[in-house]
C-alpha atoms as a PDB file:
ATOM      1  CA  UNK A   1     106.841 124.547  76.641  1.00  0.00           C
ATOM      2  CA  UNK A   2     105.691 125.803  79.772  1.00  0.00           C
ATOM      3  CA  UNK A   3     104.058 122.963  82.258  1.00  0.00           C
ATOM      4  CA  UNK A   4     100.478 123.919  82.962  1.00  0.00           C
ATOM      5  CA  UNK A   5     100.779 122.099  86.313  1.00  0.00           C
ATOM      6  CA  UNK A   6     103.722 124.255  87.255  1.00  0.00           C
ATOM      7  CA  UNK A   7     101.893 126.605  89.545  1.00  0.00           C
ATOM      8  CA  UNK A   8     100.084 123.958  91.670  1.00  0.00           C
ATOM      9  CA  UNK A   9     103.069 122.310  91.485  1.00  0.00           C
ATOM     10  CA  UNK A  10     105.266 125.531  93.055  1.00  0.00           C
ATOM     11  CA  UNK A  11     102.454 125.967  95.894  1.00  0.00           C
ATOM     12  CA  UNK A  12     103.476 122.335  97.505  1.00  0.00           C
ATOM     13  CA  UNK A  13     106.341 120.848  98.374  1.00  0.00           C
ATOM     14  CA  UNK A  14     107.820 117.291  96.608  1.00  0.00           C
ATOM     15  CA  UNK A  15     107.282 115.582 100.380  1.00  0.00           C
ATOM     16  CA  UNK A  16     103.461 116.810 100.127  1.00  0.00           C
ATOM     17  CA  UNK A  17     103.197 115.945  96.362  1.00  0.00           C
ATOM     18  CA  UNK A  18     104.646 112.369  98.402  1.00  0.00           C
ATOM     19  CA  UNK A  19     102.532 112.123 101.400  1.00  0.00           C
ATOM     20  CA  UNK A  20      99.278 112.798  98.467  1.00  0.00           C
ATOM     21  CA  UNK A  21     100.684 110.205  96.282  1.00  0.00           C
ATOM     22  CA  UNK A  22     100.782 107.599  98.904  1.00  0.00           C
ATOM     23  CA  UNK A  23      96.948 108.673 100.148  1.00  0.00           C
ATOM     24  CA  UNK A  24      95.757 107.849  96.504  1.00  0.00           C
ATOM     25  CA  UNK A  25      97.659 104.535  96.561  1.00  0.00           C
ATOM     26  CA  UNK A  26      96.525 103.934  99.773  1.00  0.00           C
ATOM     27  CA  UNK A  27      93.068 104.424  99.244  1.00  0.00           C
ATOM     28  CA  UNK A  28      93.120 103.241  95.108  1.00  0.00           C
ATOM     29  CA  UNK A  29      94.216  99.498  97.018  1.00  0.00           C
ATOM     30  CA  UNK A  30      91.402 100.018  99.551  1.00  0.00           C
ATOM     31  CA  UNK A  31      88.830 100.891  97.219  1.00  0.00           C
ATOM     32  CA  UNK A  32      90.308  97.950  94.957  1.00  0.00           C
ATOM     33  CA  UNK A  33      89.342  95.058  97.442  1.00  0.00           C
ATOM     34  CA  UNK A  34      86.124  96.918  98.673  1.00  0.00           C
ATOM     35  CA  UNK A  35      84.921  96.989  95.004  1.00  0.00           C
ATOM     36  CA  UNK A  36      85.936  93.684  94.163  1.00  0.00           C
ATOM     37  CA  UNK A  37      83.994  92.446  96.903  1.00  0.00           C
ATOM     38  CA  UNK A  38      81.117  94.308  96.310  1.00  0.00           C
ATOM     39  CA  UNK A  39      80.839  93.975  92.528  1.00  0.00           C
ATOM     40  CA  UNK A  40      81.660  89.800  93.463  1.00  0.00           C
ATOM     41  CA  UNK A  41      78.992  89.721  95.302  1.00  0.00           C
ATOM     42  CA  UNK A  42      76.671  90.438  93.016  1.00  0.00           C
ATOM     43  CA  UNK A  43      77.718  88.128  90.767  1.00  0.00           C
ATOM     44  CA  UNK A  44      77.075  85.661  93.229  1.00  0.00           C
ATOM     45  CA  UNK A  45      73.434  87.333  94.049  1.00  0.00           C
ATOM     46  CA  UNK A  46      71.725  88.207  91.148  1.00  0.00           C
ATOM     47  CA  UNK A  47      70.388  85.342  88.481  1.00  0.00           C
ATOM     48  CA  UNK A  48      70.861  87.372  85.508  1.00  0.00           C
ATOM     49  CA  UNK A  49      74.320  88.058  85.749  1.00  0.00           C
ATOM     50  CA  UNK A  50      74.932  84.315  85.924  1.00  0.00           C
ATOM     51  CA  UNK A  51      73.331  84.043  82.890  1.00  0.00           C
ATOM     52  CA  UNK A  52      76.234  86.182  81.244  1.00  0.00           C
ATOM     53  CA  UNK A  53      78.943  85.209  79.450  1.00  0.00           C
ATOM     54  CA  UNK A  54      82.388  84.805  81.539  1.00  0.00           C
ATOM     55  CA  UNK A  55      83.615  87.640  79.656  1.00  0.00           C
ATOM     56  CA  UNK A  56      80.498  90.105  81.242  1.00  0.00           C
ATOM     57  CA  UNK A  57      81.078  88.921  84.457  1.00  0.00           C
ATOM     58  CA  UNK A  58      84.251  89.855  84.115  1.00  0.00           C
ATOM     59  CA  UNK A  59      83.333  93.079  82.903  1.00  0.00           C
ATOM     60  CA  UNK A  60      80.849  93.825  85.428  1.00  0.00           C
ATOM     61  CA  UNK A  61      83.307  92.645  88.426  1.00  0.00           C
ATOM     62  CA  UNK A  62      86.373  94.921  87.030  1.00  0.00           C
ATOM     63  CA  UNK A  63      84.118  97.849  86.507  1.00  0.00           C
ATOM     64  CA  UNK A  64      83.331  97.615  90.442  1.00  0.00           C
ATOM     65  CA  UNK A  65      86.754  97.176  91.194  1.00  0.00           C
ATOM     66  CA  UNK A  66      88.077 100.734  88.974  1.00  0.00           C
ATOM     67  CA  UNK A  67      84.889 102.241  90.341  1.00  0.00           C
ATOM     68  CA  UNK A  68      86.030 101.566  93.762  1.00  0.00           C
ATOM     69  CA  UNK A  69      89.715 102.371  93.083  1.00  0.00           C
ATOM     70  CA  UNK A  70      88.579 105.698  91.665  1.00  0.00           C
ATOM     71  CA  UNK A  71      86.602 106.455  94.691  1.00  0.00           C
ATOM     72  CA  UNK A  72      88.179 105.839  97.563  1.00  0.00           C
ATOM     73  CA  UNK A  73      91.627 107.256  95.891  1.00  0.00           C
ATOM     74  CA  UNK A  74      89.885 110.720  95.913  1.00  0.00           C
ATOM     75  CA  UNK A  75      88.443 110.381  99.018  1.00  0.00           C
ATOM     76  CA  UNK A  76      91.916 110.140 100.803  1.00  0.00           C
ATOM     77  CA  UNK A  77      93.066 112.976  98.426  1.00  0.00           C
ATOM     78  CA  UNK A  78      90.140 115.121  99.272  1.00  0.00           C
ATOM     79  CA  UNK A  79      90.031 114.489 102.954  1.00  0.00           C
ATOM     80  CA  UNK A  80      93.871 114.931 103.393  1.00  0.00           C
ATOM     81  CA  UNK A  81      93.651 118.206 101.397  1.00  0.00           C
ATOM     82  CA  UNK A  82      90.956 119.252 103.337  1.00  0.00           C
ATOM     83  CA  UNK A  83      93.265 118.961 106.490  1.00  0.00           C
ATOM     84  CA  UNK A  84      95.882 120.689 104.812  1.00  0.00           C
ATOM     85  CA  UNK A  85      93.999 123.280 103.908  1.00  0.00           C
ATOM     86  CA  UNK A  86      92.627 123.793 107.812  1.00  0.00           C
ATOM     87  CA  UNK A  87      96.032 123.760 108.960  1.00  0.00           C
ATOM     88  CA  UNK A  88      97.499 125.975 106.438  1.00  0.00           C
ATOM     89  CA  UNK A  89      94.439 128.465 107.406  1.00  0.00           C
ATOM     90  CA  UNK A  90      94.920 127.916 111.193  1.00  0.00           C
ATOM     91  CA  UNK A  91      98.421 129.240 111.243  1.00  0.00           C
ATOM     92  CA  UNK A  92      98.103 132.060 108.514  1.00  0.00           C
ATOM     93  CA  UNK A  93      95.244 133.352 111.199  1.00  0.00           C
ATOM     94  CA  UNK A  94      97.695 133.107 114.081  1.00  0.00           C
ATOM     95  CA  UNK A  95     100.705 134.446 112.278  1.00  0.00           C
ATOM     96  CA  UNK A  96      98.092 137.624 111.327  1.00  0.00           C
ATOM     97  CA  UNK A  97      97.157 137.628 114.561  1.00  0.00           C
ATOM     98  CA  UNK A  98     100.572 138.080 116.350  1.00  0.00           C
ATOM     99  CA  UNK A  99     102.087 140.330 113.724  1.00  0.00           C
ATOM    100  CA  UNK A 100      99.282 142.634 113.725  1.00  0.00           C
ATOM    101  CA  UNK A 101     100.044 142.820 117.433  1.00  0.00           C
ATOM    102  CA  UNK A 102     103.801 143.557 117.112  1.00  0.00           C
ATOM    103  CA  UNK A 103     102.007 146.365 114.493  1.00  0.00           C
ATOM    104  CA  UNK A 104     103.875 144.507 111.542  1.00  0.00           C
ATOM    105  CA  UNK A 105     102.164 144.106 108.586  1.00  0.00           C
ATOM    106  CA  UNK A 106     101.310 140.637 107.839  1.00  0.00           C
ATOM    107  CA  UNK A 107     102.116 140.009 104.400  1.00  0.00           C
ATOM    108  CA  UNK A 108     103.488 136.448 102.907  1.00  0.00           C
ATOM    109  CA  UNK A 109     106.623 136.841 103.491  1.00  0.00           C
ATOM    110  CA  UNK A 110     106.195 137.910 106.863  1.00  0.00           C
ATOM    111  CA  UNK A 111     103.698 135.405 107.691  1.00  0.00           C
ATOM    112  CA  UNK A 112     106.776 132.920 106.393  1.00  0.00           C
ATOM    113  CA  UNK A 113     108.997 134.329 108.247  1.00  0.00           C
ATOM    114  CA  UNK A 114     107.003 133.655 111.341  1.00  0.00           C
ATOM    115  CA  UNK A 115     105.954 130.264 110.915  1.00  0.00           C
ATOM    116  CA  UNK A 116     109.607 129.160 110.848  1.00  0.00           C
ATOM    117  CA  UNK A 117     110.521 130.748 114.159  1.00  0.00           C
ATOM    118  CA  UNK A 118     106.677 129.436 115.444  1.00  0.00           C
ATOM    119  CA  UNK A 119     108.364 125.801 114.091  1.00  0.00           C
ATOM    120  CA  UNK A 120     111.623 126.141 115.777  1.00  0.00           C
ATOM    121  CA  UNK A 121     110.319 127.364 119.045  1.00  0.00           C
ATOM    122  CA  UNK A 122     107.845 124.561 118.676  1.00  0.00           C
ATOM    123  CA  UNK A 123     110.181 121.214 118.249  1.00  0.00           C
ATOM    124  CA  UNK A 124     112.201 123.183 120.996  1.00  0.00           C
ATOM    125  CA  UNK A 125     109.668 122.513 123.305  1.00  0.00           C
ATOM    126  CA  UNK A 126     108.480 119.153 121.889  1.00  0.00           C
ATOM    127  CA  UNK A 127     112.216 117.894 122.026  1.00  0.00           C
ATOM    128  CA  UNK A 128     112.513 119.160 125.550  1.00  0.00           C
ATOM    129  CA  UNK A 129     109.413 117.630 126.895  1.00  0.00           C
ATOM    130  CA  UNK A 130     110.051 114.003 125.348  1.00  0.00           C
ATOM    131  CA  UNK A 131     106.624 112.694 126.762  1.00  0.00           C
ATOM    132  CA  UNK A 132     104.788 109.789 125.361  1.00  0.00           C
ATOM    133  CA  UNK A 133     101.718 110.232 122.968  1.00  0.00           C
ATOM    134  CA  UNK A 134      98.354 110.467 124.675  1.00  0.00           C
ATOM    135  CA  UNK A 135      96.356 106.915 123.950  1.00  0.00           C
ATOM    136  CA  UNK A 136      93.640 108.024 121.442  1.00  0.00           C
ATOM    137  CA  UNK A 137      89.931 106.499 119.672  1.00  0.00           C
ATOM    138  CA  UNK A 138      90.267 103.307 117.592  1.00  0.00           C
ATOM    139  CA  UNK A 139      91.394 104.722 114.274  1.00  0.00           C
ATOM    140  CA  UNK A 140      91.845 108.646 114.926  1.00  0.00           C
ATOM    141  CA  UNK A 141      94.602 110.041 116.920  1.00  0.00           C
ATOM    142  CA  UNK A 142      94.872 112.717 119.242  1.00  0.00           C
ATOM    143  CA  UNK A 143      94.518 115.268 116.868  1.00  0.00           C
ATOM    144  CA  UNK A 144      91.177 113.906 115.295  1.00  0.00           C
ATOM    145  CA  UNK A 145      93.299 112.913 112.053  1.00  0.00           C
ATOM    146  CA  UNK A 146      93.038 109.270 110.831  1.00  0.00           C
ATOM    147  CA  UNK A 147      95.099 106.457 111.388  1.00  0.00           C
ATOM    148  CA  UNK A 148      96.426 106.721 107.576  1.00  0.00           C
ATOM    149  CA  UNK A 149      97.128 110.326 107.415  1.00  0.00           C
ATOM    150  CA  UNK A 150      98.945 109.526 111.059  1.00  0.00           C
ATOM    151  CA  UNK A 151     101.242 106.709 109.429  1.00  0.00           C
ATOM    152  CA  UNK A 152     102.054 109.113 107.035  1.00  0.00           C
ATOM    153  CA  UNK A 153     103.331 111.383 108.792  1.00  0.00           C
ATOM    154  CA  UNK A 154     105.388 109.586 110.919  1.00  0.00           C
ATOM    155  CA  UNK A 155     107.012 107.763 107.548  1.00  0.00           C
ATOM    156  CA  UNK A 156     107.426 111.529 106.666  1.00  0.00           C
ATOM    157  CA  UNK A 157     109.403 112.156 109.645  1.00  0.00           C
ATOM    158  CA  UNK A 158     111.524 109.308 109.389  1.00  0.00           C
ATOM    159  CA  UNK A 159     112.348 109.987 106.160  1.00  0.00           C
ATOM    160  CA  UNK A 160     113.492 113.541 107.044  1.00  0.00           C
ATOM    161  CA  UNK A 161     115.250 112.361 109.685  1.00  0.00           C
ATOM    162  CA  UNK A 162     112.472 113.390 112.426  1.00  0.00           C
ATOM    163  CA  UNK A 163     112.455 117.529 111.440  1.00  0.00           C
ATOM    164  CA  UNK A 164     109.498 118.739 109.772  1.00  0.00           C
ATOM    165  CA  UNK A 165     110.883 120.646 107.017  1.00  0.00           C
ATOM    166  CA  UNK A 166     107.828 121.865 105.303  1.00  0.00           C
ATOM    167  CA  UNK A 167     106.894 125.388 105.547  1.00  0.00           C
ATOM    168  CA  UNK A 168     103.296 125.070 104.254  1.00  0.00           C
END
């Protein structure tokens, strides 16, 4: 039987199937706590859900806390997929770019063929340089990505042994 995920599934790598896991964890504990809190609160605030049984309260509290866990797990899926998708779209336009130039047509394998020699040249001169990381906003780094999506990464490169192996 053939897997109807399969063709997603082709498109992406297993360390960015990891990297999205981890964002839905991530943000499915976040949005735990924050609805947990929330939905608590309101037990705590409103006079006719004191009046309810212990088993409605209960209810009502784990409702807020799936409802957040829901949430804010999609949230870090969309947002990191939304990154993704810029950076997939920022190289495809340079890779056009330059092989148009060079008067070769840019098709996908081409374009491939490209961004690994763009990737090589580029930890070349990121090994060579070895300079610290610019100090950046509370929460964002340099780039304008979050702090998550940052710790990610760098648990990404660690695992791989510090060489970016993805070819997006």
């Amino acid at each position: 039987m053939l897997n109807p995920l399969g063709s997603t599934r082709a498109r992406h790598s297993a360390e960015e199937e990891d990297i999205a896991y981890r964002l839905q964890v991530m943000g499915a504990r976040e949005g735990a706590i924050k609805g947990t809190l929330v939905a608590g609160t309101l037990m705590a605030l409103y006079p006719w859900v004191q009046k309810q049984t212990l088993a409605g309260k209960a209810f009502l509290v784990m409702w807020g806390t799936i409802f957040g866990m829901v949430t804010y797990a999609d949230h870090y899926l969309l947002q990191w997929e939304a990154e993704h998708r810029m950076q997939s779209e920022r190289w495809r336009t340079q890779a056009r770019s330059e092989l148009a130039a060079q008067g070769t047509v840019p098709s996908e394998s081409a374009m491939r063929a490209w961004k690994t020699a763009y990737d090589s040249k580029l930890r070349s001169t990121l090994d060579s340089s070895a300079s610290a990381p610019a100090s950046a906003p509370a929460g964002q780094t340099a780039e304008g990505r979050s702090q998550v999506l940052q710790e990610l990464e760098l648990a990404k490169q660690e695992k791989t042994g510090g060489v970016d192996r993805t070819s997006a």
